[in-house]
Protein backbone atom coordinates (compact mmCIF):
# COMPACT_ATOMS: atom_id res chain seq x y z
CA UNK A 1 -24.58 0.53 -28.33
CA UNK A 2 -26.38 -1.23 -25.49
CA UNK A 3 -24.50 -2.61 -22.29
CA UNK A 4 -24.68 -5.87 -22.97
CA UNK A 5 -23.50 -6.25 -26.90
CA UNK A 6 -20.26 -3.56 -25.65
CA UNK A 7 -19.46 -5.72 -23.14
CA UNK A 8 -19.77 -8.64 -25.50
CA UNK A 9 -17.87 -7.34 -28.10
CA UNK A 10 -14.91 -6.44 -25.30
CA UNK A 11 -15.36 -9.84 -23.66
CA UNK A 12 -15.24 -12.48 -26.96
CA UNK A 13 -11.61 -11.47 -27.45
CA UNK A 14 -9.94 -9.60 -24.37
CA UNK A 15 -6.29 -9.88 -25.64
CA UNK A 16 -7.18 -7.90 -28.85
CA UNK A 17 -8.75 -5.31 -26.76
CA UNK A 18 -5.67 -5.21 -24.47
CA UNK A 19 -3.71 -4.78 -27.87
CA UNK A 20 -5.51 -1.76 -28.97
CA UNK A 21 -4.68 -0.24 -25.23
CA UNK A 22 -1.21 -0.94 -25.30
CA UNK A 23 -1.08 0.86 -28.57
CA UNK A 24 -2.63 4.54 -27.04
CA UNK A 25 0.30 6.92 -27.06
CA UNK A 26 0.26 7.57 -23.65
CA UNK A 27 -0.26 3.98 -22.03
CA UNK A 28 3.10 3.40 -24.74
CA UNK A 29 4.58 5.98 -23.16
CA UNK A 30 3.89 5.53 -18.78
CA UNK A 31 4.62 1.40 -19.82
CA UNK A 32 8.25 2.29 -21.42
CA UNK A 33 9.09 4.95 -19.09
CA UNK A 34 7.86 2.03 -16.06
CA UNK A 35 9.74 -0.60 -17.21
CA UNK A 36 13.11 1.40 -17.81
CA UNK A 37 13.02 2.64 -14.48
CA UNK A 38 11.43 0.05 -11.48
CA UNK A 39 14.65 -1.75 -11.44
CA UNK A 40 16.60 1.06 -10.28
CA UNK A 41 13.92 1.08 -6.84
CA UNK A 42 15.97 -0.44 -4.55
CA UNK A 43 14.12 1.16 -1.32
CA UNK A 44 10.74 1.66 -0.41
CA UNK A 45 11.66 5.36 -0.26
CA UNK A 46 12.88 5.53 -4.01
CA UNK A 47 9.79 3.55 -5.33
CA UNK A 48 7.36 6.00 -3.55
CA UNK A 49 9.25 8.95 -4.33
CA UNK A 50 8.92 8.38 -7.78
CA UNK A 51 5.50 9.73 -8.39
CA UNK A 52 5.17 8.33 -11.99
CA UNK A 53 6.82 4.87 -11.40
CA UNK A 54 4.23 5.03 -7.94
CA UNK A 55 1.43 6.37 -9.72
CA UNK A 56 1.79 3.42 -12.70
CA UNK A 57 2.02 1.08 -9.61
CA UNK A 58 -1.26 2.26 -8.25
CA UNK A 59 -3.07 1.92 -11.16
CA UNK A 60 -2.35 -1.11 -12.01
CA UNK A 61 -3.81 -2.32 -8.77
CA UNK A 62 -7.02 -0.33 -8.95
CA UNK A 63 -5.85 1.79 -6.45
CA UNK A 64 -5.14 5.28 -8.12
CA UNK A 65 -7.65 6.89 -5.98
CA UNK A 66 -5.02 6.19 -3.06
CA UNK A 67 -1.52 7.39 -4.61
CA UNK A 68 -1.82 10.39 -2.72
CA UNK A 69 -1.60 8.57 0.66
CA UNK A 70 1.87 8.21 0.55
CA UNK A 71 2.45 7.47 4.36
CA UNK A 72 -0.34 4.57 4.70
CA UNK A 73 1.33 3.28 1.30
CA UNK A 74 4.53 3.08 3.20
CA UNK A 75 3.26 1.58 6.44
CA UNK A 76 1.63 -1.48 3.98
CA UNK A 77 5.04 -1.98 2.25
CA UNK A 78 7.00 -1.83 5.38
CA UNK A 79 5.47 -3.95 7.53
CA UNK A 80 5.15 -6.68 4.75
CA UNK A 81 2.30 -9.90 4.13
CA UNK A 82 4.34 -12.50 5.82
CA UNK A 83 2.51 -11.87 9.09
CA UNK A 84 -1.02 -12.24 8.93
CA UNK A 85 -1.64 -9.34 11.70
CA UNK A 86 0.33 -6.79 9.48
CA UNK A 87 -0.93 -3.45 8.38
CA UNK A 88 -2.01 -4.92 5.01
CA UNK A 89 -3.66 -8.11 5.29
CA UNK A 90 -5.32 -6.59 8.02
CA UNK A 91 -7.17 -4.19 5.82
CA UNK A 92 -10.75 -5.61 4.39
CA UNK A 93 -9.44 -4.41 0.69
CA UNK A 94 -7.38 -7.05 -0.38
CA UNK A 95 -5.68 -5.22 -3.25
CA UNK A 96 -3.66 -3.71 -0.57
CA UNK A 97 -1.83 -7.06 0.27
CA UNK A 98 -1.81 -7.81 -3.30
CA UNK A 99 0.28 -4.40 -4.20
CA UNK A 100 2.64 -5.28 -1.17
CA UNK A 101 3.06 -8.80 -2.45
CA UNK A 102 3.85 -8.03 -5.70
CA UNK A 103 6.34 -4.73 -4.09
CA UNK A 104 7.69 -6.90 -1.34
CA UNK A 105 10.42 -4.51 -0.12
CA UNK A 106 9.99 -6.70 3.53
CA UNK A 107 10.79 -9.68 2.20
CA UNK A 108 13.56 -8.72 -1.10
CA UNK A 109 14.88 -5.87 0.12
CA UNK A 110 16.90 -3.91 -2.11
CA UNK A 111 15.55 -6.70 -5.13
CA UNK A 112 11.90 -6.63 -4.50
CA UNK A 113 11.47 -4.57 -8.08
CA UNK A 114 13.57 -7.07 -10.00
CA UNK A 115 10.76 -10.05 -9.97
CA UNK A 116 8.15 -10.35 -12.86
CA UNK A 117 5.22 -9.30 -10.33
CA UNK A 118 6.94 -5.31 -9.95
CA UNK A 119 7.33 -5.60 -13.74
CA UNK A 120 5.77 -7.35 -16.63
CA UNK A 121 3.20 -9.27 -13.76
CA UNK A 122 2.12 -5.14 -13.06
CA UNK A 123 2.13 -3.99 -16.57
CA UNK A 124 -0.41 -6.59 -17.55
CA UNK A 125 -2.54 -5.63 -15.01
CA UNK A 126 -2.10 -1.98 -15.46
CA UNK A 127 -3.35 -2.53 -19.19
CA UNK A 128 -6.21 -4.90 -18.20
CA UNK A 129 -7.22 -2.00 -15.20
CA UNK A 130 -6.62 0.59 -18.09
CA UNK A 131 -9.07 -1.68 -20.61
CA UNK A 132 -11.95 -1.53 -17.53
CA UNK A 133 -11.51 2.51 -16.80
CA UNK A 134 -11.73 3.13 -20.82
CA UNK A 135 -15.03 1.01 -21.13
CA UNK A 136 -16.33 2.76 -17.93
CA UNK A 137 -16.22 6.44 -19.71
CA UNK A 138 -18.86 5.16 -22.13
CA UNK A 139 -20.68 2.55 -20.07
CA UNK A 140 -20.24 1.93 -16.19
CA UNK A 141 -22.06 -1.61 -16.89
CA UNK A 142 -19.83 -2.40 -19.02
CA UNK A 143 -16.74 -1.51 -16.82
CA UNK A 144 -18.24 -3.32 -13.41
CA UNK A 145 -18.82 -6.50 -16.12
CA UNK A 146 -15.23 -6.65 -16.55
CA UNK A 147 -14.46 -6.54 -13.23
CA UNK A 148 -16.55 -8.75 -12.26
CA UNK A 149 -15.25 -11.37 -14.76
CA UNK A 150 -11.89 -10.53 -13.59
CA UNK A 151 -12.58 -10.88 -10.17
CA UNK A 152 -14.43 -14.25 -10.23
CA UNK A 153 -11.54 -16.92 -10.34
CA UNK A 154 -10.96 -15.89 -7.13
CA UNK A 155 -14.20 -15.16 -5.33
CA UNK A 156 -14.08 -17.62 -2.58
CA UNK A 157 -17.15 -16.84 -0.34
CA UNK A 158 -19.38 -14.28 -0.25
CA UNK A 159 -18.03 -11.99 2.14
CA UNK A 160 -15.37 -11.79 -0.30
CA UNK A 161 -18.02 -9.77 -2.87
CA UNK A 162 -19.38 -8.04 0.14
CA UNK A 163 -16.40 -6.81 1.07
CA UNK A 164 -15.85 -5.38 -2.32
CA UNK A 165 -18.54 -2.34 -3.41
CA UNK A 166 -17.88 -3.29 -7.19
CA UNK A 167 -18.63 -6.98 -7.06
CA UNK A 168 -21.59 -6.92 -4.63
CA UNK A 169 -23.04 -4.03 -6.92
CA UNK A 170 -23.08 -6.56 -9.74
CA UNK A 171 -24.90 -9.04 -7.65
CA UNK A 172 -27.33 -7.43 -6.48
CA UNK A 173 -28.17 -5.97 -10.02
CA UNK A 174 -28.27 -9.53 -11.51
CA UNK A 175 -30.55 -10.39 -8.30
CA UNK A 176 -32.62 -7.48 -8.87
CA UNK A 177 -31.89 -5.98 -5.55
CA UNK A 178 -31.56 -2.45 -4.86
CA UNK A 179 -28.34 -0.50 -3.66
CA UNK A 180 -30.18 0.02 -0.90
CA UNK A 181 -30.18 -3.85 0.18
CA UNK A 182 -25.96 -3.34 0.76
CA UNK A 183 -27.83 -1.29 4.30
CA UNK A 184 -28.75 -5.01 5.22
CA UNK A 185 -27.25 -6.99 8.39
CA UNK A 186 -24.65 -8.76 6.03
CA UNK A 187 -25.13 -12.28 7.06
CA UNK A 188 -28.22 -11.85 5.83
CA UNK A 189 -26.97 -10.59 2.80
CA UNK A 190 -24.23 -13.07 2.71
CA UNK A 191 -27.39 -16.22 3.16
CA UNK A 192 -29.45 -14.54 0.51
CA UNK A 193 -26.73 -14.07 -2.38
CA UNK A 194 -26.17 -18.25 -1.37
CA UNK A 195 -29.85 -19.04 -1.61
CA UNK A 196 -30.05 -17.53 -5.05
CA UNK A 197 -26.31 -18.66 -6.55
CA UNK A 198 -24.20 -20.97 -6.47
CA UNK A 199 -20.56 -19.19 -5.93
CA UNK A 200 -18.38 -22.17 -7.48
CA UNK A 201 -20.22 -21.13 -11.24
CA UNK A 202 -17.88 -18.08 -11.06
CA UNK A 203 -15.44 -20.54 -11.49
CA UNK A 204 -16.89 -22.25 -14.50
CA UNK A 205 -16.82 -19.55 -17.70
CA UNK A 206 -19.80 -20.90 -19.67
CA UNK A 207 -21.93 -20.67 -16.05
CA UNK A 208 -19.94 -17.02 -15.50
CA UNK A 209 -20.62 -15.68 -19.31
CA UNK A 210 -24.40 -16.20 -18.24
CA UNK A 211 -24.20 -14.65 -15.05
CA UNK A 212 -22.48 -11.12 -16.51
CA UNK A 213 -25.29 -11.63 -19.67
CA UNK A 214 -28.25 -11.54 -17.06
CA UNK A 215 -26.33 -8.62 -15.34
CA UNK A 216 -25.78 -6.54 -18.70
CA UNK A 217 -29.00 -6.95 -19.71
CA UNK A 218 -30.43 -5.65 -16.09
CA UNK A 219 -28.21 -2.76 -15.99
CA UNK A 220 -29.14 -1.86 -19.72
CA UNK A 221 -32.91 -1.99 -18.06
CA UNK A 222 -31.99 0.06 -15.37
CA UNK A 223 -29.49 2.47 -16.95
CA UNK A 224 -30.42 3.13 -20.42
CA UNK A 225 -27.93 3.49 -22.68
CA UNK A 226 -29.22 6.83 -24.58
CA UNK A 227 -28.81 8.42 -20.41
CA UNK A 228 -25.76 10.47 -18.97
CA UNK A 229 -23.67 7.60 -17.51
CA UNK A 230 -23.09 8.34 -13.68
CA UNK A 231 -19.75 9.24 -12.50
CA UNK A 232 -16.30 6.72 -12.70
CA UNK A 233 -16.82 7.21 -8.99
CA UNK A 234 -19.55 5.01 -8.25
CA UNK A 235 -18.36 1.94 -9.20
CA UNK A 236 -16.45 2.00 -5.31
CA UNK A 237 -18.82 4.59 -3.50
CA UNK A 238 -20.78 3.87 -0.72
CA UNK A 239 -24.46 2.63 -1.65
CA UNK A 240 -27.39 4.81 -0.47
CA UNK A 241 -30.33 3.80 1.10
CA UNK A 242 -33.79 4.76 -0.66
CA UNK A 243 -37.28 4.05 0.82
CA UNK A 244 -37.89 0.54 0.72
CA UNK A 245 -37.86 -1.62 4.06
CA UNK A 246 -34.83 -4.24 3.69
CA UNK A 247 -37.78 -7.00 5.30
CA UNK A 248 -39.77 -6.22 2.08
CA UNK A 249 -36.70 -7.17 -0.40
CA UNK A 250 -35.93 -10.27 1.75
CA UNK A 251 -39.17 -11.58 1.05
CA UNK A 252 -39.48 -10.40 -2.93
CA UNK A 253 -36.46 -12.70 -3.02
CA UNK A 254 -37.80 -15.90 -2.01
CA UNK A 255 -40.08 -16.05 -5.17
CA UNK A 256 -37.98 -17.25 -8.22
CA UNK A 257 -36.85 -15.12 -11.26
């Protein structure tokens, strides 16, 4: 099945999909175990210490990769979000300030797991993250797609999908720009993304369905289906850069589609 008719099928009725991963025995099993037990965190020690409830915590913010940094983890949570200079809204990733938010030991204390955004608020994103990562064995397209529709209600400029290597890979694919234009000064990358879209149509969902269909269809172009799919680990890794002058693509893109 081709990128864009999986994604389709995925994206015409999410909460059914989110259903059918709440129902996998183990996702059953990590959610009941999660929601029995985050109460009883009281300190930023307990939470952490508890690999699984930790782990589950993680994932649900897209940041499993990271659950083995234990001690950055608890510098973020420690020093809070209230102040803009702390450790986590300083960090370009903004899912770091979002996982302290929603864990906000600095600001609760010993009652920081008790709100909906440590429990039922993290479990719903856990399943949605979950929904994206299962998609992504079978299609990477299809995974960045979700994310990207995720994402959009809250794409604000375009630094914002600069900043992130998920979005700006969807971008560029839909602008038929090669990995190797991320290696660009990135105001120049930021000015050419705004000559070619208009960032407040992530915002409308008939505007954003067309968007992700021009994207599908490019990455189905690009990455045939019938091909090995590349690694779960590209979808955050670093572009590379491959022999074509960034001065070339700059002016490829100032003829239309």
């Amino acid at each position: 099945m081709n990128t864009y008719t999986s994604y389709q099928l995925i994206a015409k009725d999410i909460p059914k999909a989110i259903d059918q991963v709440e129902s996998q025995p183990a996702v059953k099993r990590e959610t009941e175990y999660y929601l029995a037990n985050i109460g009883n965190a009281k300190t930023i020690d307990d939470f952490v210490g508890n690999t699984r409830l930790f782990n589950y915590a993680m994932k649900a913010f897209g940041l499993e990769d990271m659950a083995y940094a234990k001690a950055f983890m608890v510098k973020a949570l420690k020093e809070g979000v209230s102040d803009e200079d702390s450790f986590a809204n300083k960090l370009t990733d903004k899912r770091y300030a979002e996982f302290v938010k929603a864990f906000n030991f600095a600001a609760h204390g010993e009652t920081a797991t008790i709100y909906t955004s440590a429990q039922q608020g993290t479990v719903d994103k856990y399943m949605r993250q979950t929904l994206e990562e299962n998609a992504g064995e079978t299609n990477q397209g299809v995974r960045l797609a979700l994310y990207f529709q995720r994402k959009a209600p809250t794409i604000t400029n375009w630094y914002d999908v600069l900043a992130d290597t998920a979005l700006s890979s969807v971008v560029r694919t839909a602008l038929g720009l090669p990995d190797s234009f991320a290696s660009a000064d990135i105001d120049k990358q930021a000015q050419l993304f705004e000559q070619k879209l208009d960032i407040a149509d992530f915002k409308d969902t008939d505007k954003l369905s067309k968007f992700l269909t021009r994207f599908t269809s490019l990455w189905e172009i690009n990455n045939p289906t019938s091909t090995a799919q590349t690694s779960v680990g590209v979808l955050f890794a670093q572009p590379t850069t491959v022999g074509i002058s960034t001065d070339l693509m700059m002016a490829m893109q100032k003829l239309k589609f």
